[in-house]
Protein backbone atom coordinates (compact mmCIF):
# COMPACT_ATOMS: atom_id res chain seq x y z
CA UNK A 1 10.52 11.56 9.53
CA UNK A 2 8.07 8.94 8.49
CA UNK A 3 5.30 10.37 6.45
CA UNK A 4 2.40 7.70 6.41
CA UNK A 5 0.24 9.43 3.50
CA UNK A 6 -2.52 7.88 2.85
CA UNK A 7 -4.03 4.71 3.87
CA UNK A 8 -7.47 1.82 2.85
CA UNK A 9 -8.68 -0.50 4.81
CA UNK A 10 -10.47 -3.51 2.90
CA UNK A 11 -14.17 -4.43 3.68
CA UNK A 12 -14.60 -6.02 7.45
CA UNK A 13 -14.99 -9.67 6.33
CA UNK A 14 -13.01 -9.72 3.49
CA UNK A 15 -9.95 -9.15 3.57
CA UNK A 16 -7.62 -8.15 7.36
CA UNK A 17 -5.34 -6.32 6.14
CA UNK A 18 -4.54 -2.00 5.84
CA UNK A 19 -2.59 -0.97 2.65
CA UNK A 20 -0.57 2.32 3.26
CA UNK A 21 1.75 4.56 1.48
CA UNK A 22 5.07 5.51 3.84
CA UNK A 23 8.46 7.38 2.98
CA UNK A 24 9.73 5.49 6.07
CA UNK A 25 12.61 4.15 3.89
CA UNK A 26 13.96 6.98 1.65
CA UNK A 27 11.22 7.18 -1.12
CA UNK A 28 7.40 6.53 -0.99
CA UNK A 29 6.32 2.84 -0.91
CA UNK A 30 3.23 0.83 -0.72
CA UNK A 31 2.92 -1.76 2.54
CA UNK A 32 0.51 -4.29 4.17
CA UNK A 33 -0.35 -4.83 7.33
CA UNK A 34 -3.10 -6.49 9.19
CA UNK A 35 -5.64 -4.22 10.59
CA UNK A 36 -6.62 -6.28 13.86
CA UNK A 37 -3.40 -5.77 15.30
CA UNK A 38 -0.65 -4.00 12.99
CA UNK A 39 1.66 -7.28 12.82
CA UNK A 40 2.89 -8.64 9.85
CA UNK A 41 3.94 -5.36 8.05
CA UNK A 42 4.76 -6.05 4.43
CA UNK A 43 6.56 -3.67 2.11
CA UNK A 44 5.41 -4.53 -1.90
CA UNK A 45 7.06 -2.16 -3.69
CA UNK A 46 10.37 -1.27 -3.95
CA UNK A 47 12.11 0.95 -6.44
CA UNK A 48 13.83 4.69 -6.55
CA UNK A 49 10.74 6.89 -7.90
CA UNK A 50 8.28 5.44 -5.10
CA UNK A 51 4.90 4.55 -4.99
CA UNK A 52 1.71 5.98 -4.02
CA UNK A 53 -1.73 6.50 -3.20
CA UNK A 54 -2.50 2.92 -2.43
CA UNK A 55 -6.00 1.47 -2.50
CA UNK A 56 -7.89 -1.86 -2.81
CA UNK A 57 -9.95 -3.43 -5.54
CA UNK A 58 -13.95 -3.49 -4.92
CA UNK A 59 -13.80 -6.92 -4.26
CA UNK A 60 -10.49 -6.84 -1.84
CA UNK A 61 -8.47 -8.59 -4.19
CA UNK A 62 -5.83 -6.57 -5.26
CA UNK A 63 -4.20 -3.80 -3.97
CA UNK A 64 -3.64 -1.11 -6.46
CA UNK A 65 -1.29 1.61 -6.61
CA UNK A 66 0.82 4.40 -8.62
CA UNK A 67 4.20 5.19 -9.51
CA UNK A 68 5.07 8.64 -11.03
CA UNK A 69 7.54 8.29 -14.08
CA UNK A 70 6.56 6.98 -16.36
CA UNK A 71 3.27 6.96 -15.14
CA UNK A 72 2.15 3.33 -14.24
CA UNK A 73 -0.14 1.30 -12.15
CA UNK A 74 1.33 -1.43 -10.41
CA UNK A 75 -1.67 -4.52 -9.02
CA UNK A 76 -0.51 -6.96 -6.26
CA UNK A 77 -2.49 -9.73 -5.51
């Protein structure tokens, strides 16, 4: 069952686009997709010990996100 867990929307203006966390594929993983109309879904991440709570930057830059061993942050731009 897809879990969609938590989920930021950038700034109206600056950037279209929703950045979610979703165990849709077997572990947790960080997509994009734009917020008008939900096409162009993007998966960032990909790896085995998933990826999580999701967010953008202040200035809707970067997308931000972490993984859980070893405890990183990951930025996509």
């Amino acid at each position: 069952m897809d879990q969609t867990k938590m989920h930021t929307q950038a700034p109206p203006g600056v950037n279209p686009k929703i950045v979610f966390a979703s165990n849709r594929d077997g572990s947790e993983e960080v997509y994009v997709v734009n917020a008008a109309d939900d096409t162009a879904q993007t998966r960032l991440t990909d790896n085995t010990v998933g990826s999580f709570a999701p967010t953008w930057s202040p200035e809707a830059v970067f997308c931000i996100f972490l993984q859980p061993h070893p405890v990183v942050t990951g930025v996509y731009k």
